[in-house]
PDB file of N, CA and C in Angstrom:
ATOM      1  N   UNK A   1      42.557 -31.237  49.216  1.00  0.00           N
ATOM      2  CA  UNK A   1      41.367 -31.172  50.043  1.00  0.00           C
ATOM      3  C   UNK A   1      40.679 -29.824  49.795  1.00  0.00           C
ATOM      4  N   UNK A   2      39.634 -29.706  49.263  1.00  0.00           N
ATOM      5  CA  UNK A   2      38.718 -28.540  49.423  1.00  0.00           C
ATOM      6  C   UNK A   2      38.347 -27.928  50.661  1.00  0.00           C
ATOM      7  N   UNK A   3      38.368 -26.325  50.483  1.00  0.00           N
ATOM      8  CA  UNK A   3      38.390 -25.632  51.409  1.00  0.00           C
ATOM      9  C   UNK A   3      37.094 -25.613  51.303  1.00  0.00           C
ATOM     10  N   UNK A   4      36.776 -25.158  52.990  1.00  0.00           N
ATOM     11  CA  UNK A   4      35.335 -24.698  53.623  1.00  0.00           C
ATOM     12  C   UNK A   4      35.104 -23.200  53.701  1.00  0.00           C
ATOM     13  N   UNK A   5      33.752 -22.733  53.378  1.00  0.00           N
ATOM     14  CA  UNK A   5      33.187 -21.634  53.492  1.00  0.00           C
ATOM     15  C   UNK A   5      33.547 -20.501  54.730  1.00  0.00           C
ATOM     16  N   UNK A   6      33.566 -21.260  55.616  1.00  0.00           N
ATOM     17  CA  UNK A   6      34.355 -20.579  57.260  1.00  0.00           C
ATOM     18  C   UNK A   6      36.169 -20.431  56.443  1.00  0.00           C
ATOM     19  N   UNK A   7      36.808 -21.120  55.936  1.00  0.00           N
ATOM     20  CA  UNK A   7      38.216 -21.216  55.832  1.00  0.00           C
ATOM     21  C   UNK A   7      38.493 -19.888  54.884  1.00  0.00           C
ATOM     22  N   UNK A   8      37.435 -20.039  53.943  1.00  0.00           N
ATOM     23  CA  UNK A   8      37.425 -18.853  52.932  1.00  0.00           C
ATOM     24  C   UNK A   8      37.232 -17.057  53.266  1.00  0.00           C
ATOM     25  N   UNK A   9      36.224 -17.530  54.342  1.00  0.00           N
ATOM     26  CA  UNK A   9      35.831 -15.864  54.745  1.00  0.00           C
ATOM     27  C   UNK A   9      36.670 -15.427  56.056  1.00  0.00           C
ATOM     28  N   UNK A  10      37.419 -16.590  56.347  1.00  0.00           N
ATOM     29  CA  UNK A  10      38.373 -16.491  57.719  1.00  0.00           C
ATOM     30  C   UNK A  10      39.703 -15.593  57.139  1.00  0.00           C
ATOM     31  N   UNK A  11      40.322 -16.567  56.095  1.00  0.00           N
ATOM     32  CA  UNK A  11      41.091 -15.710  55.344  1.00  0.00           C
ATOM     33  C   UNK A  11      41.296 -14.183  54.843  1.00  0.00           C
ATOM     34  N   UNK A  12      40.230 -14.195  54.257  1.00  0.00           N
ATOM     35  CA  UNK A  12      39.494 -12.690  53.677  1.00  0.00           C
ATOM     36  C   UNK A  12      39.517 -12.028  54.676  1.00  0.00           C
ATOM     37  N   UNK A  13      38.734 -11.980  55.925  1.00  0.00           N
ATOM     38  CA  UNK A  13      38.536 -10.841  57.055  1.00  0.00           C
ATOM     39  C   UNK A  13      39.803 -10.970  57.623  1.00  0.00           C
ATOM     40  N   UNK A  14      40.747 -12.052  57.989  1.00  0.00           N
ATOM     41  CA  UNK A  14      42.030 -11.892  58.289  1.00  0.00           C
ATOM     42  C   UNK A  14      42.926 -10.549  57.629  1.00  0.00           C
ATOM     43  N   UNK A  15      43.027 -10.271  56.198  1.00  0.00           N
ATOM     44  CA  UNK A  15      43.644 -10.072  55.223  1.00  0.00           C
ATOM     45  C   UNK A  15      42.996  -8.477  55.263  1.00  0.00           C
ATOM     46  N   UNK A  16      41.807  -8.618  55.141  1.00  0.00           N
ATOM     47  CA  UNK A  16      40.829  -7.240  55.121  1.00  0.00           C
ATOM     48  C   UNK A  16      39.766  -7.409  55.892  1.00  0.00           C
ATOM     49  N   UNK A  17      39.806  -6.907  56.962  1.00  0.00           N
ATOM     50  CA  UNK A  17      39.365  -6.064  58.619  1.00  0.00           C
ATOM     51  C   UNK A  17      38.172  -5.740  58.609  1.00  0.00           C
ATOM     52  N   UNK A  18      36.888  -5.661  59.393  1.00  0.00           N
ATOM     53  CA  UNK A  18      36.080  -4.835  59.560  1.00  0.00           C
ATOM     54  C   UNK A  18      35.259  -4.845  57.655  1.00  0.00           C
ATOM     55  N   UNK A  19      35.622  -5.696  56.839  1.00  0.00           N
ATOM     56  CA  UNK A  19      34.741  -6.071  55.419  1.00  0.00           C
ATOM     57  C   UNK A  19      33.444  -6.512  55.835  1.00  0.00           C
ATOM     58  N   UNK A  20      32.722  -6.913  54.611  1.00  0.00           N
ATOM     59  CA  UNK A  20      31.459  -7.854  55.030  1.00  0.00           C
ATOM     60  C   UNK A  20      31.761  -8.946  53.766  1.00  0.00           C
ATOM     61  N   UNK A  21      31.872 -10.276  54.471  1.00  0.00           N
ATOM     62  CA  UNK A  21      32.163 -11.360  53.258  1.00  0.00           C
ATOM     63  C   UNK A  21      31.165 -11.881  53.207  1.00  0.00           C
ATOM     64  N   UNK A  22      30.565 -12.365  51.975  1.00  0.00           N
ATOM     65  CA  UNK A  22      29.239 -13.297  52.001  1.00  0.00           C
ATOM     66  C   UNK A  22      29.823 -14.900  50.786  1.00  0.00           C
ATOM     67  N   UNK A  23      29.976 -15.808  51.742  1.00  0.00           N
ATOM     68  CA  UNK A  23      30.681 -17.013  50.596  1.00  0.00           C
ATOM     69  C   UNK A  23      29.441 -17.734  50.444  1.00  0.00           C
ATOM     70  N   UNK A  24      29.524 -18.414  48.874  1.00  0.00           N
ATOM     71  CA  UNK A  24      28.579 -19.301  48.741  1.00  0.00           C
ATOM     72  C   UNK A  24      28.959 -20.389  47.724  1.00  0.00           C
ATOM     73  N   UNK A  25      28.514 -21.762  48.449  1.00  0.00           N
ATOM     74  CA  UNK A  25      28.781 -23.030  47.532  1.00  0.00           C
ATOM     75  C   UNK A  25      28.251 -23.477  46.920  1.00  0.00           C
ATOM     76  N   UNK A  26      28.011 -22.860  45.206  1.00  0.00           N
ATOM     77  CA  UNK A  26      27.218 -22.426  44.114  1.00  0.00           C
ATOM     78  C   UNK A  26      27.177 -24.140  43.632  1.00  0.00           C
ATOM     79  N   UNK A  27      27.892 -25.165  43.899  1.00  0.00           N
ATOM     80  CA  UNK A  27      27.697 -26.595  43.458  1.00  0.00           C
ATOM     81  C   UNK A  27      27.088 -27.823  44.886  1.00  0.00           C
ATOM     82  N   UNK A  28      27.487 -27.356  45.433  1.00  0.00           N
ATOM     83  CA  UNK A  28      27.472 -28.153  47.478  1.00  0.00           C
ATOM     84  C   UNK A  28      28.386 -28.691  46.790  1.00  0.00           C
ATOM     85  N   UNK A  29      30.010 -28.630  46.483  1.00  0.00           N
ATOM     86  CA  UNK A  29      30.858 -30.348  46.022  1.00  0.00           C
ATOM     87  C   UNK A  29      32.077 -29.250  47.110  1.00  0.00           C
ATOM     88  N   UNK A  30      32.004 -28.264  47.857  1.00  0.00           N
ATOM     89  CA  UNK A  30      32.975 -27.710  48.584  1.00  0.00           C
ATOM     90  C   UNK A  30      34.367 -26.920  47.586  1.00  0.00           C
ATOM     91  N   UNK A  31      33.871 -26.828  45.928  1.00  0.00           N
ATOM     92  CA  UNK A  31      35.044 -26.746  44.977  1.00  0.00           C
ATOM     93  C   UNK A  31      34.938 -25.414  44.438  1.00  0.00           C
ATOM     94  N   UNK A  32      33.340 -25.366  44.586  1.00  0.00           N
ATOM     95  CA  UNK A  32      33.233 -23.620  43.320  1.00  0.00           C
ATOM     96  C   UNK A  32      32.254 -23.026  44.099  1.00  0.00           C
ATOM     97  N   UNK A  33      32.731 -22.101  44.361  1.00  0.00           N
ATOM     98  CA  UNK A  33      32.540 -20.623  45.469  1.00  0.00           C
ATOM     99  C   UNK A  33      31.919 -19.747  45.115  1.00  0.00           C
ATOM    100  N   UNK A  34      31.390 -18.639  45.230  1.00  0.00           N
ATOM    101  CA  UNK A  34      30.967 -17.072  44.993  1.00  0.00           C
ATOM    102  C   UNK A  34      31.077 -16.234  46.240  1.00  0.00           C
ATOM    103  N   UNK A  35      31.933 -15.351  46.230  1.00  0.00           N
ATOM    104  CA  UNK A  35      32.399 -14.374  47.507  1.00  0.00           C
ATOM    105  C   UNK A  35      32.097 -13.121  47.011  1.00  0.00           C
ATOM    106  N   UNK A  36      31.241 -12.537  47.812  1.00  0.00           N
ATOM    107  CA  UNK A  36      30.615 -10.938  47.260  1.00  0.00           C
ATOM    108  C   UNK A  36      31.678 -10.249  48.720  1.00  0.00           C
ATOM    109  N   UNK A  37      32.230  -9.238  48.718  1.00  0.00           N
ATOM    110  CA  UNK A  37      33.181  -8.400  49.746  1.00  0.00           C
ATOM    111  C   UNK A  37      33.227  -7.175  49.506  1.00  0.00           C
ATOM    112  N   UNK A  38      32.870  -6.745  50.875  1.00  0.00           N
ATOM    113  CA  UNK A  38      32.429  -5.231  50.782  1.00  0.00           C
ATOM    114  C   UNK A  38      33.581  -4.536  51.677  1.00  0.00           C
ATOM    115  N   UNK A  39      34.148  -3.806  51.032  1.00  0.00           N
ATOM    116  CA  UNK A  39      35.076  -3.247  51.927  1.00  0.00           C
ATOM    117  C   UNK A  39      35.049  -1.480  51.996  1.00  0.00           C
ATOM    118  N   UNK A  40      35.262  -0.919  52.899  1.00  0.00           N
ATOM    119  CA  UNK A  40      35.642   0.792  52.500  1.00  0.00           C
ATOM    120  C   UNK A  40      37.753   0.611  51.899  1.00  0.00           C
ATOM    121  N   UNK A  41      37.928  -0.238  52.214  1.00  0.00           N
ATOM    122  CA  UNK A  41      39.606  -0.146  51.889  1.00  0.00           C
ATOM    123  C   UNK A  41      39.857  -0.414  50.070  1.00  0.00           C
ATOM    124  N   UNK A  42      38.594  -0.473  49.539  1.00  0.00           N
ATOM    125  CA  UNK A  42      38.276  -0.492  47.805  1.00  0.00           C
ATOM    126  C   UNK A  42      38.193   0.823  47.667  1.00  0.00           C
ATOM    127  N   UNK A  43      37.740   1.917  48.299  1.00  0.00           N
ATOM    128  CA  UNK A  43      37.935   2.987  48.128  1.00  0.00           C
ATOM    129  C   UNK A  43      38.471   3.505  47.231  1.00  0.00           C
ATOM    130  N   UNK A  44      38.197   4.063  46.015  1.00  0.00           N
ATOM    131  CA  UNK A  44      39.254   4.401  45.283  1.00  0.00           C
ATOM    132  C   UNK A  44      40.506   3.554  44.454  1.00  0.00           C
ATOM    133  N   UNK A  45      40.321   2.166  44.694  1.00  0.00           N
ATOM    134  CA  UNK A  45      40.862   1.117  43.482  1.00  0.00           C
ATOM    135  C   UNK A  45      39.914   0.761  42.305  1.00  0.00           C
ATOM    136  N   UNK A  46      40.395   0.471  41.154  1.00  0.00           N
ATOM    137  CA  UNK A  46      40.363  -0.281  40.686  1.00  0.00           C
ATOM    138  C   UNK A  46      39.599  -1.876  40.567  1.00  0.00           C
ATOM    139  N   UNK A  47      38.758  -2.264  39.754  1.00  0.00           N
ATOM    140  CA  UNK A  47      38.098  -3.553  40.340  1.00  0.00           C
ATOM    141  C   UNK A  47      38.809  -4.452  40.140  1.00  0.00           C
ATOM    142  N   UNK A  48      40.112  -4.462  39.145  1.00  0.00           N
ATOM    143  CA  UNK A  48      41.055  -5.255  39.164  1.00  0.00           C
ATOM    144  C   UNK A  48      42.320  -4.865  40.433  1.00  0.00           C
ATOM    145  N   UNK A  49      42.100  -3.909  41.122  1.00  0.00           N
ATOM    146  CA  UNK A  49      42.880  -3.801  42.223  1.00  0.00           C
ATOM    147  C   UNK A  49      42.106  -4.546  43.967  1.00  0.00           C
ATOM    148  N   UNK A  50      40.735  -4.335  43.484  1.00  0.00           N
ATOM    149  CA  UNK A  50      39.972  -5.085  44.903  1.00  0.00           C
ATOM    150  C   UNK A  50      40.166  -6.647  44.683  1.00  0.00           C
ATOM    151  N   UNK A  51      39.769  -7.304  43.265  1.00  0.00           N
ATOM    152  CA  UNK A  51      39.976  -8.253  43.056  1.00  0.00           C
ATOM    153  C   UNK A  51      41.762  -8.817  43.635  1.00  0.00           C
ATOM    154  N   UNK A  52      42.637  -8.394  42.925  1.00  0.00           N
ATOM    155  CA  UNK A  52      43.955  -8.790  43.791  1.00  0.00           C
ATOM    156  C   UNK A  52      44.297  -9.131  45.128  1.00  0.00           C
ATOM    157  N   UNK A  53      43.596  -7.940  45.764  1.00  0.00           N
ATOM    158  CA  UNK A  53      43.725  -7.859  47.085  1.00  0.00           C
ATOM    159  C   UNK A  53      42.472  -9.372  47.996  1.00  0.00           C
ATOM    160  N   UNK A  54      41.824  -9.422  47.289  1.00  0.00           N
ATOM    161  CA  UNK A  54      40.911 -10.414  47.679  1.00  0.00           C
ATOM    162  C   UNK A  54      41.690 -12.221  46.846  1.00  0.00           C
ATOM    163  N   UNK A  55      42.253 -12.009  45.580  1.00  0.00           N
ATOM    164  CA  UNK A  55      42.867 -12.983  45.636  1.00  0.00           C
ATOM    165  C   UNK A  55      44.288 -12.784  46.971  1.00  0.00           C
ATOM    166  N   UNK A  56      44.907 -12.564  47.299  1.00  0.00           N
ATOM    167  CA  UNK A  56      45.997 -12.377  47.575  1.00  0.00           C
ATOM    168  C   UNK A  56      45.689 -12.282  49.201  1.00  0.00           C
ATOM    169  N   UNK A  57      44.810 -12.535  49.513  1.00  0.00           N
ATOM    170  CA  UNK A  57      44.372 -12.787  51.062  1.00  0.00           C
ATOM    171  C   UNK A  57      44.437 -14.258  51.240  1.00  0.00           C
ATOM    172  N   UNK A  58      43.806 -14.869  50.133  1.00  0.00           N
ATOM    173  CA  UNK A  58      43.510 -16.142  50.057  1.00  0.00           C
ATOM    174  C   UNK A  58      45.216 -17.368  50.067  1.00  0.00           C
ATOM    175  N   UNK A  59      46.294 -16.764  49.926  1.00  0.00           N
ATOM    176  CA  UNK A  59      47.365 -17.106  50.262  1.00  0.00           C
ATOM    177  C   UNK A  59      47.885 -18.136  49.490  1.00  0.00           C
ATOM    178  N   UNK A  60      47.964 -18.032  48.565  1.00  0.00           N
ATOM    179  CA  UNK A  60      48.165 -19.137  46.869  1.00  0.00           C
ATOM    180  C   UNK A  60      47.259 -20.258  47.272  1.00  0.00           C
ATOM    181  N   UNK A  61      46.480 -20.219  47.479  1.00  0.00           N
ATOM    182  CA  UNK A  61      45.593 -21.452  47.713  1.00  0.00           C
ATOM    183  C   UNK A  61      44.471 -21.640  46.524  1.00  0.00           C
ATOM    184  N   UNK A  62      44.123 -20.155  45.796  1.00  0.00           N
ATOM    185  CA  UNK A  62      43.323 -20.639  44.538  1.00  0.00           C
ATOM    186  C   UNK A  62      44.150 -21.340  43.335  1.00  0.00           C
ATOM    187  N   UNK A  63      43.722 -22.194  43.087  1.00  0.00           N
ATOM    188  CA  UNK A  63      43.976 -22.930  42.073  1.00  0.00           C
ATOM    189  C   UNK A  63      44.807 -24.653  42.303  1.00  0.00           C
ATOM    190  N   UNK A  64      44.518 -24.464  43.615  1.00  0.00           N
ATOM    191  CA  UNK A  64      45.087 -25.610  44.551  1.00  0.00           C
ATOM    192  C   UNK A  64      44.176 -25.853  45.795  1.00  0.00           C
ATOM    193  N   UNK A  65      43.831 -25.654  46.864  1.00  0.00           N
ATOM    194  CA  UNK A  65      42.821 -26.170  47.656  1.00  0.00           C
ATOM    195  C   UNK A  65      41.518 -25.625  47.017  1.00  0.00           C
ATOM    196  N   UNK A  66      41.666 -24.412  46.607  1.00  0.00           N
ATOM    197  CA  UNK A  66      40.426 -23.600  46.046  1.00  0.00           C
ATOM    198  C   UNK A  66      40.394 -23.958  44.405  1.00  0.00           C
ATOM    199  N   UNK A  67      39.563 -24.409  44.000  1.00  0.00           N
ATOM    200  CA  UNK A  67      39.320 -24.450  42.333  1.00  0.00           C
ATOM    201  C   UNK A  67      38.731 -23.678  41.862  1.00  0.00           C
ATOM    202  N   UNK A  68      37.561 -23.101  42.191  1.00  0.00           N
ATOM    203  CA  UNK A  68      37.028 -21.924  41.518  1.00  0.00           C
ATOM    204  C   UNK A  68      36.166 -20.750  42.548  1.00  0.00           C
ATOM    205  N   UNK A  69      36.424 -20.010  42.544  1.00  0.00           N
ATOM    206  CA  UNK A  69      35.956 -18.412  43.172  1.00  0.00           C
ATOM    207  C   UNK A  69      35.133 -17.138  42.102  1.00  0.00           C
ATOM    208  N   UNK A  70      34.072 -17.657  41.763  1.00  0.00           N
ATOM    209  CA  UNK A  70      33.696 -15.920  41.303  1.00  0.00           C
ATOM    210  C   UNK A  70      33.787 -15.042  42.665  1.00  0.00           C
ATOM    211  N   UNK A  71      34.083 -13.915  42.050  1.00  0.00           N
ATOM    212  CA  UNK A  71      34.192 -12.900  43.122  1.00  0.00           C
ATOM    213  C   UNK A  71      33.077 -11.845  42.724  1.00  0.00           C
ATOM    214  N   UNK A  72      33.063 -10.932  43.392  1.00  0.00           N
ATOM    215  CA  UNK A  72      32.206  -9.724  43.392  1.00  0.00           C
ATOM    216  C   UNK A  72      32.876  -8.832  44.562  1.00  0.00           C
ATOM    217  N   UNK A  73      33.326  -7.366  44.764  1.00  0.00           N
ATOM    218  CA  UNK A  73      33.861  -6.983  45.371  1.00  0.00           C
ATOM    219  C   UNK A  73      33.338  -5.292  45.316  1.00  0.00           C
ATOM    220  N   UNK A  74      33.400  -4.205  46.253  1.00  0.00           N
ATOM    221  CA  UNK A  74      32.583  -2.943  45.776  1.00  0.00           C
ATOM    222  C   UNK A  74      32.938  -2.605  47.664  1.00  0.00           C
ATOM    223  N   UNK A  75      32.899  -1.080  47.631  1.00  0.00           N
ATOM    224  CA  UNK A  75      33.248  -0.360  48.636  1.00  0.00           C
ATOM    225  C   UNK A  75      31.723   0.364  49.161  1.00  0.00           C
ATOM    226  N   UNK A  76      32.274   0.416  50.399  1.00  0.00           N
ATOM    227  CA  UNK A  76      30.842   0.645  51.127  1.00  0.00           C
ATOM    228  C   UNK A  76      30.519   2.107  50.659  1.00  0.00           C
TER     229      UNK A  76
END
């Protein structure tokens, strides 16, 4: 079952606090996503370290309820 836009950014702000998530359903089929996330807790990572942390909120669910996610990620 494909996840919803609320399920996606529920996760995320769960995971990382006080962010700004912006999700979007780049097909309307509920399958392929774009999540821009602004956090101050990027501070000083890596964009392959914000990226992790933004997969890894999501709770093994990409590549199984979630099929595709571009991300975009950057500190306030």
């Amino acid at each position: 079952m494909p996840m919803s836009k609320k399920e996606i950014k529920d996760l995320i702000l769960e995971s990382i606090p006080n962010s700004i998530v912006e999700i979007e359903d780049l097909k309307g089929d509920g399958d392929h996503y774009s999540a821009t996330v602004i956090s101050k807790e990027f501070i000083g990572k890596s964009k392959i370290e914000q990226h992790k942390q933004v997969y890894d909120s999501l709770k093994g669910k990409m590549g199984k309820e979630l099929h595709a996610l571009m991300l975009k990620t950057r500190s306030e």
